[in-house]
N, C-alpha and C. Protein backbone atom coordinates (compact mmCIF):
# COMPACT_ATOMS: atom_id res chain seq x y z
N UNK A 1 76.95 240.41 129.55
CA UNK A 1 76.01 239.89 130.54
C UNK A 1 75.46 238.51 130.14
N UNK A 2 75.84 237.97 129.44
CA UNK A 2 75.23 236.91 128.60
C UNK A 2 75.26 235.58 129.82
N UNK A 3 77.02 235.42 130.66
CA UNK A 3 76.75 234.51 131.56
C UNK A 3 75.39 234.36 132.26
N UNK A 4 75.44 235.56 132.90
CA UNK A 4 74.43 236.44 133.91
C UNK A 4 73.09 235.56 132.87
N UNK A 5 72.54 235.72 132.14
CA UNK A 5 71.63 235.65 130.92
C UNK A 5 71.53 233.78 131.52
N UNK A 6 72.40 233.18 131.12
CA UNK A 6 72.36 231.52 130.87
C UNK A 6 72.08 230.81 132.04
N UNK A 7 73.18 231.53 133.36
CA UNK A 7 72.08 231.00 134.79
C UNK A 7 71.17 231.49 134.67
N UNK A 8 71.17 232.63 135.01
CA UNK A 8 69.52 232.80 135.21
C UNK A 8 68.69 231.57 134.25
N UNK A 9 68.60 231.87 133.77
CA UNK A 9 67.23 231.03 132.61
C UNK A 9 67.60 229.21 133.12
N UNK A 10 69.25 228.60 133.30
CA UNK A 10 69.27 228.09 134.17
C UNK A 10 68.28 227.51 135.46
N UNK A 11 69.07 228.41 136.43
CA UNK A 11 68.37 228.43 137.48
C UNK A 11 66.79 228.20 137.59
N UNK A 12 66.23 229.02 136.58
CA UNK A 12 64.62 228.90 136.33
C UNK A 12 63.97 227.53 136.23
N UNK A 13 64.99 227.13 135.08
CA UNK A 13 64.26 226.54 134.45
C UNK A 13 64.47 225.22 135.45
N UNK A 14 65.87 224.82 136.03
CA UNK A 14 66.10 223.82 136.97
C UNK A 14 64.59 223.76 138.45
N UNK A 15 64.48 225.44 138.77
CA UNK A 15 63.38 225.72 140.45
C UNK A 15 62.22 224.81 139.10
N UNK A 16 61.85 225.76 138.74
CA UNK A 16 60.51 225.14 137.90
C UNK A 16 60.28 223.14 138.05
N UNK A 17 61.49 222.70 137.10
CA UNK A 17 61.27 221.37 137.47
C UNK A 17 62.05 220.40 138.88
N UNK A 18 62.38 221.05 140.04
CA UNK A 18 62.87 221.05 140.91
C UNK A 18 62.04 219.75 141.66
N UNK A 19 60.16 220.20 141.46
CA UNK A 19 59.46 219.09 142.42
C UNK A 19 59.50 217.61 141.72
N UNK A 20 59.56 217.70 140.51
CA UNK A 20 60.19 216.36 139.41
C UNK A 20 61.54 215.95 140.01
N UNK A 21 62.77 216.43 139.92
CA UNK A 21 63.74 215.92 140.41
C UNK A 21 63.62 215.48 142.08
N UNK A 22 63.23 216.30 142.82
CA UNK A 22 63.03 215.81 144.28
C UNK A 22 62.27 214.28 144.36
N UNK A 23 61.77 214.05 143.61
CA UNK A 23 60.60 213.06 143.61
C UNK A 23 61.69 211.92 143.33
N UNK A 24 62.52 212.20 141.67
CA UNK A 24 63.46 211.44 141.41
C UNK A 24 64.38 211.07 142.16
N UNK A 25 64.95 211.92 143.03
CA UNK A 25 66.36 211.56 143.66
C UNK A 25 65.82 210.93 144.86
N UNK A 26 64.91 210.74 145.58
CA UNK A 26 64.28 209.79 146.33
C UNK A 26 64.00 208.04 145.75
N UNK A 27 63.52 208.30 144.77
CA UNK A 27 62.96 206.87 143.73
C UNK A 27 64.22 206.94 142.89
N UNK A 28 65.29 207.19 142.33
CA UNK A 28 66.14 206.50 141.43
C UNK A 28 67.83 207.86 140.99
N UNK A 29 68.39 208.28 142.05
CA UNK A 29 69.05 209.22 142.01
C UNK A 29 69.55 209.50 140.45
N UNK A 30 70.06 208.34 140.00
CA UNK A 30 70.93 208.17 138.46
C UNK A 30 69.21 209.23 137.60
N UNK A 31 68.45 209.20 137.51
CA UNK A 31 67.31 209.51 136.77
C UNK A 31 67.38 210.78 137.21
N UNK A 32 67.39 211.21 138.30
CA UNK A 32 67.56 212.68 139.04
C UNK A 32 68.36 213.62 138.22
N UNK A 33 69.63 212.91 138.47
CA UNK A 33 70.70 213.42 137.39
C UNK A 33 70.67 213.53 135.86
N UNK A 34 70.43 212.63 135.47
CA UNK A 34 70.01 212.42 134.14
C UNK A 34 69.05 213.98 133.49
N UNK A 35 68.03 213.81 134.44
CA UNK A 35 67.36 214.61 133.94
C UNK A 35 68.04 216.35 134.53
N UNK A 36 68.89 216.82 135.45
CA UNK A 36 69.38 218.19 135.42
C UNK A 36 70.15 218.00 134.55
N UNK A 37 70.74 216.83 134.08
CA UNK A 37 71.96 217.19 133.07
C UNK A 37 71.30 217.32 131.64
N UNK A 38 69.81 217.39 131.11
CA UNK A 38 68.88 216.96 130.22
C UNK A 38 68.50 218.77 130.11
N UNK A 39 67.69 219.14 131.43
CA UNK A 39 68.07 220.32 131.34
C UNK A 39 68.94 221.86 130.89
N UNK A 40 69.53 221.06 131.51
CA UNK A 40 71.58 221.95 130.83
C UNK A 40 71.59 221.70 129.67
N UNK A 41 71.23 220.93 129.10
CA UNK A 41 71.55 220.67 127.62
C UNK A 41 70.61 221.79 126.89
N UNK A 42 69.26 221.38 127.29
CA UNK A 42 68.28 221.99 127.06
C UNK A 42 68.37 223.92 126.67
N UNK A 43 68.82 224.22 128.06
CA UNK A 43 69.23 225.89 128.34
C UNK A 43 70.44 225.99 127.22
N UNK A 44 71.19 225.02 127.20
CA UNK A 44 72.84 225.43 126.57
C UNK A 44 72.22 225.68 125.31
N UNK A 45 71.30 224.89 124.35
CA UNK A 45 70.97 224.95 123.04
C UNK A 45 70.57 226.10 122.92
N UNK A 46 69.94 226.89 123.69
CA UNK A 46 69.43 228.00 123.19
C UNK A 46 70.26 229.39 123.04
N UNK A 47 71.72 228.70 123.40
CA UNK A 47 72.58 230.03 123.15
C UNK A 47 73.69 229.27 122.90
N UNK A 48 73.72 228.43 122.22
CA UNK A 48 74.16 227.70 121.47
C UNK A 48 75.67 227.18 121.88
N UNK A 49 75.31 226.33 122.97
CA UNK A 49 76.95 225.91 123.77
C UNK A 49 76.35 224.69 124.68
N UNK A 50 76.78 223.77 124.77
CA UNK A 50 77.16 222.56 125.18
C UNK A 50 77.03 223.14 127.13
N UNK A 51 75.82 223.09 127.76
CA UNK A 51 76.21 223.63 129.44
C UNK A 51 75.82 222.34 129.87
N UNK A 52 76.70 222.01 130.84
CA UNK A 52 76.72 220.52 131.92
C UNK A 52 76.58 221.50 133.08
N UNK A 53 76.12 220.66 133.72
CA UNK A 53 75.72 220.80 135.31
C UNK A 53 76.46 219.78 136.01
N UNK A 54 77.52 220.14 137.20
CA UNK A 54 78.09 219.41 137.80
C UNK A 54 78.19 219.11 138.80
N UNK A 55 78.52 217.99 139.56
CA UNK A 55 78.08 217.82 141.02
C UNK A 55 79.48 217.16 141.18
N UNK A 56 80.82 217.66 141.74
CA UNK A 56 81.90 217.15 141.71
C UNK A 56 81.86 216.94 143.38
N UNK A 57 81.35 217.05 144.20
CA UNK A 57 81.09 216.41 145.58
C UNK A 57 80.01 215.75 145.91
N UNK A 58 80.13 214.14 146.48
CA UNK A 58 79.18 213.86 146.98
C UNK A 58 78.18 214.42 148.21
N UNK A 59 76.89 214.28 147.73
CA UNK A 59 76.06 214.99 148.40
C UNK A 59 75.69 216.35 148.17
N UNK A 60 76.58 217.03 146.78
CA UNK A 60 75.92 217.94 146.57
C UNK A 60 74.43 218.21 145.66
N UNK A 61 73.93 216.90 144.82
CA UNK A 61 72.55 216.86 144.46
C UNK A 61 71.78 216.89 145.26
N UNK A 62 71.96 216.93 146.52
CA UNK A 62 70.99 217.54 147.59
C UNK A 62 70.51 219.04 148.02
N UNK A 63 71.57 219.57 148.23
CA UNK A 63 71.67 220.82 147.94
C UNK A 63 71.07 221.77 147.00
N UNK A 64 69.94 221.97 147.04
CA UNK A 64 68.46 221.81 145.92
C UNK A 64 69.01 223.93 145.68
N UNK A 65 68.38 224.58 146.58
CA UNK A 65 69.10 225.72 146.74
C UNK A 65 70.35 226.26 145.69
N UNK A 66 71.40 225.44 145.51
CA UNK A 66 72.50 225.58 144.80
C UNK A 66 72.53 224.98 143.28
N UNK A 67 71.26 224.46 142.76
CA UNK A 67 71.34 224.30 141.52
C UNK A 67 71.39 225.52 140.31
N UNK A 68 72.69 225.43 140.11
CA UNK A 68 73.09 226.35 138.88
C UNK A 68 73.43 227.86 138.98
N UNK A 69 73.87 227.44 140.31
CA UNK A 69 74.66 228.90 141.13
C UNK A 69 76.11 228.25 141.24
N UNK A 70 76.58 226.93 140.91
CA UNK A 70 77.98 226.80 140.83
C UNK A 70 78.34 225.54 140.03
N UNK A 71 79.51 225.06 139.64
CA UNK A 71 80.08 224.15 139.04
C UNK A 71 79.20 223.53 137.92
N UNK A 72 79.37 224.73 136.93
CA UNK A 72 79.43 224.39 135.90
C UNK A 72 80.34 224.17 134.47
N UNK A 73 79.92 224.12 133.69
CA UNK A 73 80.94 223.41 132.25
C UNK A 73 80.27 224.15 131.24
N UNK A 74 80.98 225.03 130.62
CA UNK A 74 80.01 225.68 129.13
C UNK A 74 81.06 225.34 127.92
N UNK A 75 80.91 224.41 127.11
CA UNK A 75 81.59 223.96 126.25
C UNK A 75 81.23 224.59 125.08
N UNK A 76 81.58 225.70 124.37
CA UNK A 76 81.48 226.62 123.09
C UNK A 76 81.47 226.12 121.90
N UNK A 77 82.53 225.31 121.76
CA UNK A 77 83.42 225.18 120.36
C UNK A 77 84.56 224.18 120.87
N UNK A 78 84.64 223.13 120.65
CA UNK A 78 85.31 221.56 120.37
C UNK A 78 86.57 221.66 119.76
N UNK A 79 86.14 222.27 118.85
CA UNK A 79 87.43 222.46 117.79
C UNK A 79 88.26 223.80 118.22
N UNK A 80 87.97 224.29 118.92
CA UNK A 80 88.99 225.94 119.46
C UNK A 80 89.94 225.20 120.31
N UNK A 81 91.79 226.18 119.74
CA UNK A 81 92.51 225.60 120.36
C UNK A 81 93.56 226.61 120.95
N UNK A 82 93.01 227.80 120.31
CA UNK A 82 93.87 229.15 120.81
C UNK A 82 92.28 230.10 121.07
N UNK A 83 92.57 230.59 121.85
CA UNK A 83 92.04 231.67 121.97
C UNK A 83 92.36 233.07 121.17
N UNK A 84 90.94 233.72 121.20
CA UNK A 84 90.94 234.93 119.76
C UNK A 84 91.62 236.23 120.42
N UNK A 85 92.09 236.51 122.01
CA UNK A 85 92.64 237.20 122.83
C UNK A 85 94.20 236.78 123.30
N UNK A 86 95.08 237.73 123.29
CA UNK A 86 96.45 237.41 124.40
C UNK A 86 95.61 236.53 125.80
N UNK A 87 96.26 235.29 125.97
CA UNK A 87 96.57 234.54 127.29
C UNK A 87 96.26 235.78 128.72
N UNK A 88 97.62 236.58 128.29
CA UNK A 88 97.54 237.60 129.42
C UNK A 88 96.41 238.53 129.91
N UNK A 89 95.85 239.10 128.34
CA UNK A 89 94.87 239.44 128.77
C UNK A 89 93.30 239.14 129.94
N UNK A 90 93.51 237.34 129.65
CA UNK A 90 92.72 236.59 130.76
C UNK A 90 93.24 236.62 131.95
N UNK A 91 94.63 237.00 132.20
CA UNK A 91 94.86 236.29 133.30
C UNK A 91 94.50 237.85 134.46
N UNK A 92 95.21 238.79 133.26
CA UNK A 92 94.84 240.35 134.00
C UNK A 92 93.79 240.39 134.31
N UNK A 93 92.45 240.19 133.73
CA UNK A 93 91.28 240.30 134.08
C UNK A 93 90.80 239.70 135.70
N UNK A 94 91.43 238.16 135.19
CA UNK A 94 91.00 237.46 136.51
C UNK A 94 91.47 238.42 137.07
N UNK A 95 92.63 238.75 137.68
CA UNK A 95 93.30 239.71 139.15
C UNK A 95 92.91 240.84 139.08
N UNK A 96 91.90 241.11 138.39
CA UNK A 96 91.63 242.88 138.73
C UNK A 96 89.90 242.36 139.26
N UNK A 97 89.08 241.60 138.48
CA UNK A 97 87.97 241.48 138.99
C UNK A 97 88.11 240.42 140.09
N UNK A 98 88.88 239.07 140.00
CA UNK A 98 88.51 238.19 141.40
C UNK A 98 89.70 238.69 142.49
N UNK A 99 90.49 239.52 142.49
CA UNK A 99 91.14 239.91 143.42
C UNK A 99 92.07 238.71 143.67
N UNK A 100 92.60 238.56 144.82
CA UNK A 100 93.36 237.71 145.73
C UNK A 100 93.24 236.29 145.13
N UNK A 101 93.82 235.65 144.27
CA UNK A 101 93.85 234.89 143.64
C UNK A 101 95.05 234.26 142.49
N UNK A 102 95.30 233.03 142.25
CA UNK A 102 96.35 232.73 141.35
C UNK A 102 95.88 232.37 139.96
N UNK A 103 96.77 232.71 139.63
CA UNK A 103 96.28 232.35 138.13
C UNK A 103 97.77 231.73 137.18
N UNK A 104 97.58 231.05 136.39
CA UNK A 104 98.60 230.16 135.88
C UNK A 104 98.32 229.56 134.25
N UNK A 105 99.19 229.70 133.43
CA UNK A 105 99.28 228.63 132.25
C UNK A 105 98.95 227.04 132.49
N UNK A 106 97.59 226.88 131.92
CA UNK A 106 97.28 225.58 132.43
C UNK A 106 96.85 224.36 130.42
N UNK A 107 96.97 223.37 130.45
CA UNK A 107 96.85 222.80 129.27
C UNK A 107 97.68 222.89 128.23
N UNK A 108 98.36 223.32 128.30
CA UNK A 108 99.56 223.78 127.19
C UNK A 108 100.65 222.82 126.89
N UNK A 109 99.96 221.85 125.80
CA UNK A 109 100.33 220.96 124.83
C UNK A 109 99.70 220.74 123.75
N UNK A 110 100.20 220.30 122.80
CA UNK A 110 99.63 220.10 121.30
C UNK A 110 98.82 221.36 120.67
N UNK A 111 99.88 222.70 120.50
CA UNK A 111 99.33 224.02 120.18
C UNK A 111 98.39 224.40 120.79
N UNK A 112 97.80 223.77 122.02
CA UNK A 112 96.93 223.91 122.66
C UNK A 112 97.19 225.58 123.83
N UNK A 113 95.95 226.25 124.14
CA UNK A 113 96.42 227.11 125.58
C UNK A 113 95.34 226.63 126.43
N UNK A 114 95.61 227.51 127.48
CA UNK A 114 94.37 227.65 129.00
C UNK A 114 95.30 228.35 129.95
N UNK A 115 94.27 228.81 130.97
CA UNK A 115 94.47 229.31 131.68
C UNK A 115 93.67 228.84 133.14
N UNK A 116 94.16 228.87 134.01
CA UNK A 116 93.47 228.19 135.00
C UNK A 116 93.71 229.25 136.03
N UNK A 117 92.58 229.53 136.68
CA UNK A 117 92.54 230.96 138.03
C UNK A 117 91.93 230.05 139.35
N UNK A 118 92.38 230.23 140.35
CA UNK A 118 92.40 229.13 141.62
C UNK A 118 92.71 230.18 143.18
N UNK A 119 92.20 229.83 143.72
CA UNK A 119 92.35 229.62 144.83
C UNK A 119 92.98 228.23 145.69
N UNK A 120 92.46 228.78 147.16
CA UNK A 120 93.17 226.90 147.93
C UNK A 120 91.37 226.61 147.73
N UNK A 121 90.05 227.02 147.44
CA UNK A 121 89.14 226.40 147.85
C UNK A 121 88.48 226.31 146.51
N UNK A 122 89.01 226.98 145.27
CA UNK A 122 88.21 226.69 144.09
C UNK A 122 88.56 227.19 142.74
N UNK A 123 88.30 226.86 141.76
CA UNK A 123 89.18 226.88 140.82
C UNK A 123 88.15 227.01 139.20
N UNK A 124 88.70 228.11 138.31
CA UNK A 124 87.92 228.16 137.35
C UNK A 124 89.10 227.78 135.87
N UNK A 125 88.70 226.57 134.96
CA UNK A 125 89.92 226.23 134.28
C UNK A 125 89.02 227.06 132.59
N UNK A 126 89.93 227.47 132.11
CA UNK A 126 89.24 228.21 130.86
C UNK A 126 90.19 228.25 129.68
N UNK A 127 89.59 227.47 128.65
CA UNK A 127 90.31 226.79 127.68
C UNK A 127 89.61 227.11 126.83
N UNK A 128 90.25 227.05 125.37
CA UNK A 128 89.26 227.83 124.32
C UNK A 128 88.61 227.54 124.05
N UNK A 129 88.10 226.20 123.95
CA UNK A 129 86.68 225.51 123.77
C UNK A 129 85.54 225.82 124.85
N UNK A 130 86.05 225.92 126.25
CA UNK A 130 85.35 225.73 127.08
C UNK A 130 85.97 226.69 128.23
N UNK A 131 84.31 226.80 129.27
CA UNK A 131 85.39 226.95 130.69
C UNK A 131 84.26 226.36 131.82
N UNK A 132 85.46 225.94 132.71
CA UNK A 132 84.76 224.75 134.13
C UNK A 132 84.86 225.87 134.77
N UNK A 133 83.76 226.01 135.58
CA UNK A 133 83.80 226.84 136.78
C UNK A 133 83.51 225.87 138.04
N UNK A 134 84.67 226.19 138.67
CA UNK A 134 84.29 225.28 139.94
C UNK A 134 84.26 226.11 141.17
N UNK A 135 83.48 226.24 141.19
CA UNK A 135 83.13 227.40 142.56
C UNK A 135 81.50 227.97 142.37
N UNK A 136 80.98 228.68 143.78
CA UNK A 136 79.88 229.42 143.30
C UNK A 136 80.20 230.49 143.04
N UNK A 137 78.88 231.46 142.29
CA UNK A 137 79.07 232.52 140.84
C UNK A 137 78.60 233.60 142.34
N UNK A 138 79.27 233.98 142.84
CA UNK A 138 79.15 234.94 143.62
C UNK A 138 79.56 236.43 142.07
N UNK A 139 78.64 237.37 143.02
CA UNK A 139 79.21 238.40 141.99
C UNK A 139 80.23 238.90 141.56
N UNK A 140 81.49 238.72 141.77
CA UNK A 140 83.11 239.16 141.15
C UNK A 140 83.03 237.45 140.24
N UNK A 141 82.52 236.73 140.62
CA UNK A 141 83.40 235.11 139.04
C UNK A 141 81.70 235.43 138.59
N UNK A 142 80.59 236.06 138.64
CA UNK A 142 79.63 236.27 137.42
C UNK A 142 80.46 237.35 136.90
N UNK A 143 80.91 238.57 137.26
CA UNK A 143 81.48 239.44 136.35
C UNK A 143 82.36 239.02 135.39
N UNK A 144 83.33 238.57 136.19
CA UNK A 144 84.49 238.06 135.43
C UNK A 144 83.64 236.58 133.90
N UNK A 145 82.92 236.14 134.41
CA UNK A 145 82.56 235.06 133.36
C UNK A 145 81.69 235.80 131.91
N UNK A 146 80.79 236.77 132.55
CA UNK A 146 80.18 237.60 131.54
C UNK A 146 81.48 238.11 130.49
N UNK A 147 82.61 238.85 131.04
CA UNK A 147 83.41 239.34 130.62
C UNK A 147 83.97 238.27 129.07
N UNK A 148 84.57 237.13 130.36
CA UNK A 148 85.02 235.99 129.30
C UNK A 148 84.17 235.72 128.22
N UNK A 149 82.72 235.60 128.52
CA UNK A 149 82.37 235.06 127.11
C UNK A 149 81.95 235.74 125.74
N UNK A 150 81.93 237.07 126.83
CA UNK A 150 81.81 238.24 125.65
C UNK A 150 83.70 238.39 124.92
N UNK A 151 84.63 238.45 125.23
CA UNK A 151 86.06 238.69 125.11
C UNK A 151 86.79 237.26 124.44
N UNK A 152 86.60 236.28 125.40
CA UNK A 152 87.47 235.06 125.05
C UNK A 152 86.68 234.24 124.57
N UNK A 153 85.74 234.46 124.49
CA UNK A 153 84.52 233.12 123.39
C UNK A 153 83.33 234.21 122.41
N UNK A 154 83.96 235.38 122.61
CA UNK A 154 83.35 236.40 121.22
C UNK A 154 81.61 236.36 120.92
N UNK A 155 81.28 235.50 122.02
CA UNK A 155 80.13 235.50 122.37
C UNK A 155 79.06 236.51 122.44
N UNK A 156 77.87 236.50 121.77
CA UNK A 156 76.96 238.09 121.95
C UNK A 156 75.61 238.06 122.67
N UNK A 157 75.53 238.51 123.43
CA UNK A 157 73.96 238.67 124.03
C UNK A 157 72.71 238.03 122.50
N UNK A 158 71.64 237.67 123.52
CA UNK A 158 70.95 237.49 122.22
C UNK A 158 70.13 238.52 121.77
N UNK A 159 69.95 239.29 122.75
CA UNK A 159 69.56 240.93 122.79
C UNK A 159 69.99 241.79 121.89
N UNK A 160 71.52 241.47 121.43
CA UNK A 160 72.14 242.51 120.70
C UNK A 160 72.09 242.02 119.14
């Protein structure tokens, strides 16, 4: 549950300073940003991973509602270049929890792996250092991400 764990506190912590950024992205958008991506940093330290906040369409820093319910980046470990699980095992997962979906060998050069799970409208790339989620965390890609970081990034609640 740990994903589940990092939005949330996320999400919080973004509504909380939400009337700061609104103020910003009126008076100086670049500062707006600056500071959710200041944030993310902020949340990521405390469970010790590198989280970006991403806005890969224009006009989605408007979209106040959707901060940290999608497209994000949780960067683990820099130096990971295999994963501590079979490949397959990720890919099975994706198709049993996101259903109707492709999934494919993605990054695979310089002893490197990944795996990349996609649709035609969105796409989650997950590499051993890291994984991009590009889509919103509807409940089947929060399951599936909790899963991953407990499994493919060996990751532990801070609870436990």
């Amino acid at each position: 549950m740990l994903f589940t764990e990092i939005v949330t506190d996320l999400q919080q912590q973004l509504k909380s300073n939400l009337p700061q950024i609104r103020f910003m992205l009126k008076k100086n958008p670049g500062m707006a940003y600056a500071r959710i991506v200041e944030i993310g940093k902020e949340v990521g330290k405390k469970y010790n991973i590198k989280l970006v906040v991403n806005f890969p369409k224009e006009g989605r820093i408007e979209e106040f509602e959707m901060y940290g319910k999608r497209d994000l980046s949780l960067i683990v470990d820099y130096d990971k270049k295999r994963f501590p699980i079979n490949r397959e095992l990720i890919k099975e997962k994706a198709k049993e929890v996101l259903g109707d979906i492709k999934v494919q060998d993605a990054y695979m050069y310089d002893n490197k792996e990944g795996v990349r799970v996609f649709t035609d409208n969105w796409k989650i790339d997950i590499l051993p250092h890291s994984v991009h989620i590009w889509t919103e965390f509807d409940q089947n890609v929060t399951k599936f991400c909790d899963w991953l970081l407990e499994n493919a990034y060996e990751m532990k609640n801070k609870t436990d």
